[in-house]
Structures are given as C-alpha cells and as structure tokens.
N, C-alpha and C. Protein backbone atom coordinates (compact mmCIF):
# COMPACT_ATOMS: atom_id res chain seq x y z
N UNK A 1 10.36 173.47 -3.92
CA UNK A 1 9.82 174.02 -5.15
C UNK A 1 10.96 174.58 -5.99
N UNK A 2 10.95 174.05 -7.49
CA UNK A 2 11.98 174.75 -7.88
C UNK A 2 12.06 176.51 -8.47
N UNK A 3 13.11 176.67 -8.45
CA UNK A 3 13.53 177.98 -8.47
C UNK A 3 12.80 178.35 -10.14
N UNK A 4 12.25 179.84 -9.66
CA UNK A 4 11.40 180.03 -11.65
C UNK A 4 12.47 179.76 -12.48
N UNK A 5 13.48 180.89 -12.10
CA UNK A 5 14.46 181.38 -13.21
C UNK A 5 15.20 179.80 -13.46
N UNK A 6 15.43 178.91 -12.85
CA UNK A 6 16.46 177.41 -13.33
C UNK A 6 14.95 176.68 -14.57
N UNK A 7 13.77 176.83 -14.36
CA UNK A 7 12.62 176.03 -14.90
C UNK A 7 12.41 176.94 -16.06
N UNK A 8 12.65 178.25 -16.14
CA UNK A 8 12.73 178.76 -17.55
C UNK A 8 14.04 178.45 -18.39
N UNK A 9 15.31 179.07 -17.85
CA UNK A 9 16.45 177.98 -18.15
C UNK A 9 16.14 176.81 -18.87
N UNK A 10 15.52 175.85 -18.28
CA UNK A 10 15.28 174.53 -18.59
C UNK A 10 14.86 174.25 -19.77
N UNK A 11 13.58 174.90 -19.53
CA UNK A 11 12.47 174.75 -20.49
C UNK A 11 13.15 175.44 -22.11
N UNK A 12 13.80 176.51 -22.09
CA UNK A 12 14.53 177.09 -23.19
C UNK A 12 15.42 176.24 -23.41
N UNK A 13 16.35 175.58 -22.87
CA UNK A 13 17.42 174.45 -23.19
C UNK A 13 16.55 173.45 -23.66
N UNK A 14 15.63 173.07 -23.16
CA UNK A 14 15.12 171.90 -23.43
C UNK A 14 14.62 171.85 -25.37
N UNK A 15 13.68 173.33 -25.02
CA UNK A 15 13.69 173.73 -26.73
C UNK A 15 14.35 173.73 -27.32
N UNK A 16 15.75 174.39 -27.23
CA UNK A 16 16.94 174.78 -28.32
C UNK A 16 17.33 172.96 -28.64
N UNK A 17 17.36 172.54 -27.72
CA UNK A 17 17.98 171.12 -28.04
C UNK A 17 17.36 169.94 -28.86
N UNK A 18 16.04 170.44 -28.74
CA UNK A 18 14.93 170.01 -28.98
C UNK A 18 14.77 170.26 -31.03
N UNK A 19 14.90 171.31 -31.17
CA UNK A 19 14.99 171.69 -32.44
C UNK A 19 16.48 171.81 -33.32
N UNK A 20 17.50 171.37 -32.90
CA UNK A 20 19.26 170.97 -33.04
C UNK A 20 19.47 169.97 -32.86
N UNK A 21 20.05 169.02 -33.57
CA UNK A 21 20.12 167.45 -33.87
C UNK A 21 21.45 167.19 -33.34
N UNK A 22 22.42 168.40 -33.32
CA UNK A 22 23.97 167.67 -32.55
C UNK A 22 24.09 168.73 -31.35
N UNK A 23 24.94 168.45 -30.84
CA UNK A 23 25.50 169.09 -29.51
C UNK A 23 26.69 168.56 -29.27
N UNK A 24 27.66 170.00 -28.98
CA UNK A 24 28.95 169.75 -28.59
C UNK A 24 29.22 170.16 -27.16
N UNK A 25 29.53 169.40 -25.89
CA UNK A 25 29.88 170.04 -25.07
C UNK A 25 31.54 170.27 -24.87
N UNK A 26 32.04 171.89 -24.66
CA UNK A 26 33.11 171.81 -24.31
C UNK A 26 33.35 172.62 -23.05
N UNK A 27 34.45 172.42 -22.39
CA UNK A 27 34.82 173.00 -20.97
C UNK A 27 35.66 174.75 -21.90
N UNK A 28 35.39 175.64 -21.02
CA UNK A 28 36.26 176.89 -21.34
C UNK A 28 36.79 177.88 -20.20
N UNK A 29 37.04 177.01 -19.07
CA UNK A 29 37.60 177.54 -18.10
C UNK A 29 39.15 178.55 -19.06
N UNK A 30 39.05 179.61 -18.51
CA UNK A 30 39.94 180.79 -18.87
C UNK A 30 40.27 181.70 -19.98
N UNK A 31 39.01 181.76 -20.34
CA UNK A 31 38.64 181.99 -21.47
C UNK A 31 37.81 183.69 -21.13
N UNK A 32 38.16 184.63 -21.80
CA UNK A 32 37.65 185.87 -21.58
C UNK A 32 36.23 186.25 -21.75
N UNK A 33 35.61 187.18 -21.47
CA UNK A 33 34.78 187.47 -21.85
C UNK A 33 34.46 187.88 -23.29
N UNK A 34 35.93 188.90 -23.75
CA UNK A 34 35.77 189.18 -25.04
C UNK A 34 35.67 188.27 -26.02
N UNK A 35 36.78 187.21 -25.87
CA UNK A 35 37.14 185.86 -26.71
C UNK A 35 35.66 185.40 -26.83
N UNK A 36 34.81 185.04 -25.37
CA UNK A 36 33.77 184.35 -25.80
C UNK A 36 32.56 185.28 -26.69
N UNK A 37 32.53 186.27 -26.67
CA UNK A 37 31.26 187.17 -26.95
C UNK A 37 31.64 186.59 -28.77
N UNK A 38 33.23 187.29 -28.88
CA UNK A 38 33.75 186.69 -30.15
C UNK A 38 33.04 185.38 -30.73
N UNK A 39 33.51 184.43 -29.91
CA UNK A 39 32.97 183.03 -30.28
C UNK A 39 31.51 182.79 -30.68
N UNK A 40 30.78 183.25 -29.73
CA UNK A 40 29.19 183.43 -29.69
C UNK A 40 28.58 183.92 -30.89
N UNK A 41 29.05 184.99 -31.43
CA UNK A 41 28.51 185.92 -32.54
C UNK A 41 29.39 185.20 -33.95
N UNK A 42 30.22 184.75 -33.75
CA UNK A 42 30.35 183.81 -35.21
C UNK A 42 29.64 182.82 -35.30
N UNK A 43 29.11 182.16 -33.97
CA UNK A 43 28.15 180.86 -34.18
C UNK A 43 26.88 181.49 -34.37
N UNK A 44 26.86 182.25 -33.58
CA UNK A 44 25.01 183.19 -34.16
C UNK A 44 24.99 183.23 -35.76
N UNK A 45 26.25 183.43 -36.44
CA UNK A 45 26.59 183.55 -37.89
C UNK A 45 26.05 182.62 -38.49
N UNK A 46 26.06 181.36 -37.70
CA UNK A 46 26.00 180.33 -38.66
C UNK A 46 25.02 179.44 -38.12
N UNK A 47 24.11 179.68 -37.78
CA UNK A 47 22.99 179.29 -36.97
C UNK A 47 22.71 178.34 -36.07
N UNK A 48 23.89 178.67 -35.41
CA UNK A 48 24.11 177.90 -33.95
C UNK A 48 23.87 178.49 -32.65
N UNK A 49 23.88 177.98 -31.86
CA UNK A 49 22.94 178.71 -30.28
C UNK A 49 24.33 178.36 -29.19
N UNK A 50 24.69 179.10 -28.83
CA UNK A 50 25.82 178.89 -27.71
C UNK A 50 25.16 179.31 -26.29
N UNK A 51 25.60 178.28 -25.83
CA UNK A 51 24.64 178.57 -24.26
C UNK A 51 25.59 178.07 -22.86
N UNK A 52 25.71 178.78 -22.23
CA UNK A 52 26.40 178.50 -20.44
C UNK A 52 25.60 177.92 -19.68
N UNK A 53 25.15 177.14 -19.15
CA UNK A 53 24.22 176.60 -17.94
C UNK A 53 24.89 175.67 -16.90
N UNK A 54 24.12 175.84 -16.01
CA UNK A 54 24.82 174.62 -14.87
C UNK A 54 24.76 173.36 -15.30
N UNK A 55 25.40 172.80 -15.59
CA UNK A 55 25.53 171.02 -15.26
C UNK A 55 24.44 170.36 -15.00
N UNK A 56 23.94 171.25 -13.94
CA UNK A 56 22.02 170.09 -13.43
C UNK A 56 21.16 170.62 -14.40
N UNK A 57 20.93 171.71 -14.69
CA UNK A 57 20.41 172.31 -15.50
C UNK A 57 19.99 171.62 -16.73
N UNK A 58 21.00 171.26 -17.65
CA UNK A 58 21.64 170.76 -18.46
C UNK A 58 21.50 169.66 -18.69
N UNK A 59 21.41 168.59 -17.38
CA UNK A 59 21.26 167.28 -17.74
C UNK A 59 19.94 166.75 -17.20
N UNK A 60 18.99 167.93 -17.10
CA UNK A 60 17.52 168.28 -16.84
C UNK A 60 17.20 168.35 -17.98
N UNK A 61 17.77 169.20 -19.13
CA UNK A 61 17.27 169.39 -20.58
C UNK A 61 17.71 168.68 -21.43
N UNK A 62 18.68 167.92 -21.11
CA UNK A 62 18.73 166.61 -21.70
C UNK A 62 17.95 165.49 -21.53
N UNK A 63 17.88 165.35 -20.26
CA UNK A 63 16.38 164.32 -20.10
C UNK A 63 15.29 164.53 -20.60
N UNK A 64 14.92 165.50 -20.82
CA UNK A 64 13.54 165.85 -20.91
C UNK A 64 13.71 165.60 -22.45
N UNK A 65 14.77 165.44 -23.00
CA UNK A 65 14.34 165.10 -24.45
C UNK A 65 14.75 164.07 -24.96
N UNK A 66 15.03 163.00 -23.87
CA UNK A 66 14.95 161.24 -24.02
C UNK A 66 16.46 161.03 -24.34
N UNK A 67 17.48 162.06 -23.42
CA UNK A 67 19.04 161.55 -23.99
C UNK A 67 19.67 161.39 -22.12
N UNK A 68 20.19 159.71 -22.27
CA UNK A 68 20.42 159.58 -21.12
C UNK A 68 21.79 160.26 -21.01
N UNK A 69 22.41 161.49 -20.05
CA UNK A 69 23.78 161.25 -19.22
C UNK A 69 24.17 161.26 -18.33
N UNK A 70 25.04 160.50 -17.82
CA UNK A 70 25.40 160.06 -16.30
C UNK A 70 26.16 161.41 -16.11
N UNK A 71 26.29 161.37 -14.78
CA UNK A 71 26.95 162.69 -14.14
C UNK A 71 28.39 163.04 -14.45
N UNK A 72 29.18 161.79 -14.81
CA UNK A 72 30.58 161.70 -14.98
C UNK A 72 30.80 162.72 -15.81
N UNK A 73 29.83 162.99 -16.92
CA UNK A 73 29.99 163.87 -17.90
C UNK A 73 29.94 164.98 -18.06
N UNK A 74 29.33 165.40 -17.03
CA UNK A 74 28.95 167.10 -16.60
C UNK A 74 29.89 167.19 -15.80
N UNK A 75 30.83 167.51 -16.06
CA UNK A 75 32.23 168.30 -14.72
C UNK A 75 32.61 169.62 -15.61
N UNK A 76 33.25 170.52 -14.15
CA UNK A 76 33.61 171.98 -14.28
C UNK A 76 32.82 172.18 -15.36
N UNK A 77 32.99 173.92 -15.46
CA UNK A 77 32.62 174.71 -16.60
C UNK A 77 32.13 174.16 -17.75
N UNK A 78 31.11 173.84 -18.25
CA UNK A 78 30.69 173.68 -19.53
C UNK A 78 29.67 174.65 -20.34
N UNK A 79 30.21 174.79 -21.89
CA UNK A 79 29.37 175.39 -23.18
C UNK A 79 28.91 174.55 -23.78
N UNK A 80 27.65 174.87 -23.99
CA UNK A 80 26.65 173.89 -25.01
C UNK A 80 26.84 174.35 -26.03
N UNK A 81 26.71 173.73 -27.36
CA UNK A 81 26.93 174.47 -28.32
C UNK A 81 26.39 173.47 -29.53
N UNK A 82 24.58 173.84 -29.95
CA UNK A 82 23.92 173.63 -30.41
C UNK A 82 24.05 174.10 -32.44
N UNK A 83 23.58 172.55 -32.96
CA UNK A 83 23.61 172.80 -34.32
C UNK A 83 22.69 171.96 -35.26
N UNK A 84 22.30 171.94 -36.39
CA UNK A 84 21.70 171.03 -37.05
C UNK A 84 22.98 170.19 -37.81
N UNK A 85 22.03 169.30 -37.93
CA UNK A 85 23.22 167.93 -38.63
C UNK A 85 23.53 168.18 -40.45
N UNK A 86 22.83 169.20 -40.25
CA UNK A 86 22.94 169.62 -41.94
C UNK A 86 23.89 170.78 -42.18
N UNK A 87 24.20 171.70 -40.82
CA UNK A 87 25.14 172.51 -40.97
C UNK A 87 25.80 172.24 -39.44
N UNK A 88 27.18 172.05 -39.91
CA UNK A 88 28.04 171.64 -38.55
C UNK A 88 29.04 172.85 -38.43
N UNK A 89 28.36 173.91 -38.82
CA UNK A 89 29.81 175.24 -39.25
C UNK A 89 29.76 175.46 -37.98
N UNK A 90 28.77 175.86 -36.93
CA UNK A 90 29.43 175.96 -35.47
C UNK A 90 30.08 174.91 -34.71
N UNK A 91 29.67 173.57 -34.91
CA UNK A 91 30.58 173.07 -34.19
C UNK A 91 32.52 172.82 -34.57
N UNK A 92 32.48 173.22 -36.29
CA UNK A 92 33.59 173.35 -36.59
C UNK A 92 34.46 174.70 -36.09
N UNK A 93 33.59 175.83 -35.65
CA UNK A 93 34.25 177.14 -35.38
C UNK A 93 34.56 176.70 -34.23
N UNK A 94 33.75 176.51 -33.05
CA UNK A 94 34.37 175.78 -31.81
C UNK A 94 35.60 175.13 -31.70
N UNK A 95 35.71 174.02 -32.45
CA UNK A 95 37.00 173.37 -32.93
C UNK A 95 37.55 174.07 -33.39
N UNK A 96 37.86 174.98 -34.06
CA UNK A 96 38.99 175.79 -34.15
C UNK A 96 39.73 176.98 -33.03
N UNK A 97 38.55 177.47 -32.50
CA UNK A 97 38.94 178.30 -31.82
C UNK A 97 39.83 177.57 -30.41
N UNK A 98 38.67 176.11 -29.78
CA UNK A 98 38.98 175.10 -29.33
C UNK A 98 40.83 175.17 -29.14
N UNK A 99 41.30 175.07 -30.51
CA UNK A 99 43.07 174.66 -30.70
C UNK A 99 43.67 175.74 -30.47
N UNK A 100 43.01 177.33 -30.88
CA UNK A 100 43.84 178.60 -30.34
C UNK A 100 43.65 178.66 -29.21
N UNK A 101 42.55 178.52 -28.61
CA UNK A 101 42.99 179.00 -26.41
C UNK A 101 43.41 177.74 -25.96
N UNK A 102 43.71 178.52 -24.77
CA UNK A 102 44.12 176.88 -24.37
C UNK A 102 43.18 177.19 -22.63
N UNK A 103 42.80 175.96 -22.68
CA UNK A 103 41.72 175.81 -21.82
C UNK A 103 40.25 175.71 -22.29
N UNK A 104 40.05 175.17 -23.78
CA UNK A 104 38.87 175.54 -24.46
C UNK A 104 38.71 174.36 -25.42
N UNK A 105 37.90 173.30 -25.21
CA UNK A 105 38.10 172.09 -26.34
C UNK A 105 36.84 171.40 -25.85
N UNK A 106 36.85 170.49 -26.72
CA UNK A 106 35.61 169.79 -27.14
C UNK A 106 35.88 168.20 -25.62
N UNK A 107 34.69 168.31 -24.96
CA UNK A 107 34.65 167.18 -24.07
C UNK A 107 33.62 166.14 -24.47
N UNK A 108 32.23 166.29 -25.14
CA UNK A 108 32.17 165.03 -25.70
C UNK A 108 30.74 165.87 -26.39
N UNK A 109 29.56 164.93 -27.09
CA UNK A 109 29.03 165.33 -27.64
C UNK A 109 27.28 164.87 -28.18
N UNK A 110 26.65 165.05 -28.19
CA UNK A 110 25.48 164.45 -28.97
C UNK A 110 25.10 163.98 -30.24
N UNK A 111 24.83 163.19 -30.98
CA UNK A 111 24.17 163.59 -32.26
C UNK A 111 23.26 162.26 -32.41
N UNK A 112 22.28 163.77 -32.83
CA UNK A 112 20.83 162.61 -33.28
C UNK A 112 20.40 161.92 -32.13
N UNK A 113 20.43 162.36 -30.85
CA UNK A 113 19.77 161.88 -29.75
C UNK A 113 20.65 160.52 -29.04
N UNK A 114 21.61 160.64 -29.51
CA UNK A 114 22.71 159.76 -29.12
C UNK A 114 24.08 160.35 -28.15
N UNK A 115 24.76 159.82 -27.50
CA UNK A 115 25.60 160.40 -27.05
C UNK A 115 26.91 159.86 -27.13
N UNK A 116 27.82 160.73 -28.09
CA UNK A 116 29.16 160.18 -28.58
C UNK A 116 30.13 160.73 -27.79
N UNK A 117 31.53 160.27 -28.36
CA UNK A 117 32.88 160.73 -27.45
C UNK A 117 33.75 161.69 -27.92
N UNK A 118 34.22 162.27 -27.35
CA UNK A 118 35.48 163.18 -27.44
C UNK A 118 35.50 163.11 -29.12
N UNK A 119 36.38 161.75 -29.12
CA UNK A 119 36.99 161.64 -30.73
C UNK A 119 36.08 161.61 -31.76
N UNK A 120 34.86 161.24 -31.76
CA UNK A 120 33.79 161.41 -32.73
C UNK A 120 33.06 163.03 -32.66
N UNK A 121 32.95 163.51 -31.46
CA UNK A 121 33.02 164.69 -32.33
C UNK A 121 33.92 165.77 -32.49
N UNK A 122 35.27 165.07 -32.58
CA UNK A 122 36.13 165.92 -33.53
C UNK A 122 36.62 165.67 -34.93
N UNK A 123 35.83 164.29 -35.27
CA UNK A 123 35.69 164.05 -36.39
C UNK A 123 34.37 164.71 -36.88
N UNK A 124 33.80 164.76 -36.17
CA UNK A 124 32.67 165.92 -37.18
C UNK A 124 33.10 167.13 -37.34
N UNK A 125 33.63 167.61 -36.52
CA UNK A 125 34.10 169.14 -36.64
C UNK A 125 35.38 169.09 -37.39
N UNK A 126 35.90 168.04 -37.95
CA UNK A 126 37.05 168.27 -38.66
C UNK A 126 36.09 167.90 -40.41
N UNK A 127 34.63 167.47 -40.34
CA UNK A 127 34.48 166.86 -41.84
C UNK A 127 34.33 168.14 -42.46
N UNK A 128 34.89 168.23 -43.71
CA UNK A 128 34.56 169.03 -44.82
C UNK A 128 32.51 169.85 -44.80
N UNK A 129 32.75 170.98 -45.02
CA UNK A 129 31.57 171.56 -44.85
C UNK A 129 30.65 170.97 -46.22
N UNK A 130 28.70 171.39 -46.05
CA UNK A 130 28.01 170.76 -46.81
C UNK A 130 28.20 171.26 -47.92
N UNK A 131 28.76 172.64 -48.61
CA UNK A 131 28.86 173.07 -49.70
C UNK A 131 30.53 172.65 -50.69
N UNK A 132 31.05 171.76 -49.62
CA UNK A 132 32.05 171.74 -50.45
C UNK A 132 31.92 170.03 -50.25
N UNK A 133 31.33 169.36 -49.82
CA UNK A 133 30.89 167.77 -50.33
C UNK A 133 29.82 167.93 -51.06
N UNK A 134 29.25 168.54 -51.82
CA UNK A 134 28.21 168.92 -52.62
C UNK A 134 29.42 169.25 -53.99
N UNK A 135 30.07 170.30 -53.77
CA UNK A 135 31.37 170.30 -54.76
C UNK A 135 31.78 169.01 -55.16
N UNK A 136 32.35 168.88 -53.96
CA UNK A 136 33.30 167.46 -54.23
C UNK A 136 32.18 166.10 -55.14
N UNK A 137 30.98 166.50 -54.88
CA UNK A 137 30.63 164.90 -55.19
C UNK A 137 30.09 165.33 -57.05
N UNK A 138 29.73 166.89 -57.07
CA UNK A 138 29.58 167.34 -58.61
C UNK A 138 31.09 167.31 -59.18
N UNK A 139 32.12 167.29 -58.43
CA UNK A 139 33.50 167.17 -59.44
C UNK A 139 33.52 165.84 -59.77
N UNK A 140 33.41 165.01 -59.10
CA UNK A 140 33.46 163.62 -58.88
C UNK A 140 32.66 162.95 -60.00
N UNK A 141 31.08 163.27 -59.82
CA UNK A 141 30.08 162.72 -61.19
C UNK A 141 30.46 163.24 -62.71
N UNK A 142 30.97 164.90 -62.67
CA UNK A 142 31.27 165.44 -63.87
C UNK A 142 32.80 164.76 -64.72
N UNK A 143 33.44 164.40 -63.71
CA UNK A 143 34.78 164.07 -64.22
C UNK A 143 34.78 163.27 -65.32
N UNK A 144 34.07 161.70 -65.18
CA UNK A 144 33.64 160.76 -66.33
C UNK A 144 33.39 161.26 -67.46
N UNK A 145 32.25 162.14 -67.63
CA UNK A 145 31.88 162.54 -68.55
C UNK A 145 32.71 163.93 -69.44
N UNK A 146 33.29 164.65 -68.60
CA UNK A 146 33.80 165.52 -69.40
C UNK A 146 35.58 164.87 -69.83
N UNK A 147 36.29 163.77 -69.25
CA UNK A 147 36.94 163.01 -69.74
C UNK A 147 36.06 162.40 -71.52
N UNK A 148 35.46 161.88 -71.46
CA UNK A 148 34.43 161.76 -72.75
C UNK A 148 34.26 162.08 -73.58
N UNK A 149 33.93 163.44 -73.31
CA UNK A 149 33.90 164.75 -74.33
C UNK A 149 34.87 164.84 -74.76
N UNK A 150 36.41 165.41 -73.72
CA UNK A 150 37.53 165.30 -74.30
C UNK A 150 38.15 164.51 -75.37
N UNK A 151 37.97 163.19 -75.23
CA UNK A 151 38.26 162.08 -75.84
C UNK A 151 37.82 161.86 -76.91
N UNK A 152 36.05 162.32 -77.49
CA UNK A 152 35.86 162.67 -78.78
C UNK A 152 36.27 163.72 -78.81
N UNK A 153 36.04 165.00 -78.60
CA UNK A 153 36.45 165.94 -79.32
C UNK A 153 38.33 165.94 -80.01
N UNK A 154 39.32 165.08 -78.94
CA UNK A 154 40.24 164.86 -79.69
C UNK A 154 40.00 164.19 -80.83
N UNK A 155 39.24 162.99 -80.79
CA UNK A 155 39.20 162.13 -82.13
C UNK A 155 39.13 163.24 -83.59
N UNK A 156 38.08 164.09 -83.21
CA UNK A 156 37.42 165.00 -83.99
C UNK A 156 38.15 165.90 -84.70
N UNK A 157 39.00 166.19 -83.58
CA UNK A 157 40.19 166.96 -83.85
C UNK A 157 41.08 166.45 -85.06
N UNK A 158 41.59 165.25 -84.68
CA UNK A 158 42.38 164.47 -85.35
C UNK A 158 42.02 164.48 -86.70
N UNK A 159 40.86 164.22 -86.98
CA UNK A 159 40.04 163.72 -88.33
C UNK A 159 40.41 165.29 -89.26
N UNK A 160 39.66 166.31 -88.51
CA UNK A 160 39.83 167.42 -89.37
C UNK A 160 41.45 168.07 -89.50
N UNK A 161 42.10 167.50 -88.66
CA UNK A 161 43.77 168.36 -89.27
C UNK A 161 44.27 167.38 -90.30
N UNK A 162 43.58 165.43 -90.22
CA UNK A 162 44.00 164.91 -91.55
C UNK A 162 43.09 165.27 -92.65
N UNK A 163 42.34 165.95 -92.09
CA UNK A 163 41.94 166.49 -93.94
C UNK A 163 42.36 167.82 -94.50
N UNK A 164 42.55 168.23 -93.50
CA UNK A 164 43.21 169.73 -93.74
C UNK A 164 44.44 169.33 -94.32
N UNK A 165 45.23 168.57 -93.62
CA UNK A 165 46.56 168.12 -93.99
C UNK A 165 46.82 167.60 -96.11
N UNK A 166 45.28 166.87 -95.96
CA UNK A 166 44.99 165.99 -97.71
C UNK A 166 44.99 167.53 -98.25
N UNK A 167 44.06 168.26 -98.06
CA UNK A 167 43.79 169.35 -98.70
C UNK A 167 44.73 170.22 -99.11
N UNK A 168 45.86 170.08 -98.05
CA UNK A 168 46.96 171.27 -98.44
C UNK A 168 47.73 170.70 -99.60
N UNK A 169 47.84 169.27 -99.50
CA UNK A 169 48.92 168.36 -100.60
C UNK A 169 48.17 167.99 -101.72
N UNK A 170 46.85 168.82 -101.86
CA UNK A 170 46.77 168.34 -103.16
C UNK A 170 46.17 169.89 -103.59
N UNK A 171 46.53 170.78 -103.21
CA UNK A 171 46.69 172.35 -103.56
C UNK A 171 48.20 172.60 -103.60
C-alpha cells in the first residue's frame, strides 16, 4: 500500500504540472539552503512553483499526465521548476542563477506535454521575455510608418523654407 504522504506529493505534482505547460528539470547538488530559499522566492515572484521530490515521485506525476520518461532521466538530486509558456521568467531565473553556482543547471525539460533536451531548454531560457517581443515587434510595425511621416514632413518642410526663402527676396 502506498505511503499517504508520497500519494499526496503526487497528487499535488501531478496538479502543479497539470496547470504549467513547461518544466525545467535541473540537478542542484551543493547548493545551500539559503541560495535555494533565494531562488524559490524570486520564482514565487514570477509565478512559478519550485518543487524537490524524489525521482519516482516525479515520474509518477508525470505519467499521470500522459508525459512518457524513461528512468535515464531522473538521476541524483533533482528541482522541478514549473511555468506557463506565456511567461518563461522562472525558467530564465533558473538559468541564470544555473551559471552563478556551480553544481546547479538545467538537465532537460518539458514543454507542452513533450519532452525536450538540455539544449532546447536553454534556448528558452535564453529567449527574450514576453514584454520585450511585444516591444520588439511594436518597434518593428511602427518603424515603416513613422519613416513616412518623416519623409513627408521633410517634403513639407522643404516647400515652406522655399517660400519663405521667395518671400524674403521679394521684401
């Protein structure tokens, strides 16, 4: 019979994962307590769920929500570290902090019920956040057009200093 406390575990992993579209797992063998509490409460910041569980645990609450992983993937120490695909700011804080300790980095990852590698999700955690590709794509549409403007308003320009110019030479 299984143990209550691993089937509540479960059942809460199973939820959090359940309602978070990516997942980063990384190993953080040597890593403090303070460092992590640190880590934890900037992802709480940004509405991410950081969670410790066993390995079986883990790939119990992954099953249960239709994502196959083989065991190879669950070794030593692992942090879950839950996010929506619309805000990736925790899995980017991870990745950063990730490069200051050492013993603390990204081992592979989820998204969208899929299961990717190492290098894909450190290309997510390296993409530009949603408020500044929202920037980028309003600089991008505005540019055309306010080139435009510019371009008449020089014409415009032009027109009125040659009449200003007539006006002065025949005063």
């Amino acid at each position: 019979m299984a143990n209550k406390r691993n089937t509540d575990i479960v059942s809460s992993l199973t939820e959090d994962i359940k309602q978070h579209d990516a997942a980063v797992l990384m190993e953080y063998a040597g890593v403090t307590h303070k460092q992590f509490e640190e880590i934890r409460n900037l992802v709480r910041d940004q509405h991410g769920v950081v969670r410790v569980v066993k390995n079986a645990l883990l790939k119990i609450a992954f099953t249960n929500n239709n994502i196959d992983i083989t065991n190879e993937k669950l070794t030593g120490p692992t942090v879950v570290v839950l996010a929506k695909t619309d805000n990736l700011s925790p899995i980017k804080i991870m990745h950063d902090k990730g490069s200051e300790l050492e013993n603390f980095g990204i081992k592979w990852g989820v998204w969208e019920k899929a299961v990717i590698t190492k290098d894909y999700a450190l290309r997510l955690a390296t993409l530009p956040g949603r408020e500044q590709l929202i920037a980028q794509l309003v600089g991008r549409l505005k540019g055309p057009q306010a080139r435009l403007v510019f371009s008449l308003k020089g014409n415009l320009q032009k027109l009125v200093l040659a009449l200003n110019a007539i006006r002065e030479q025949k005063n």
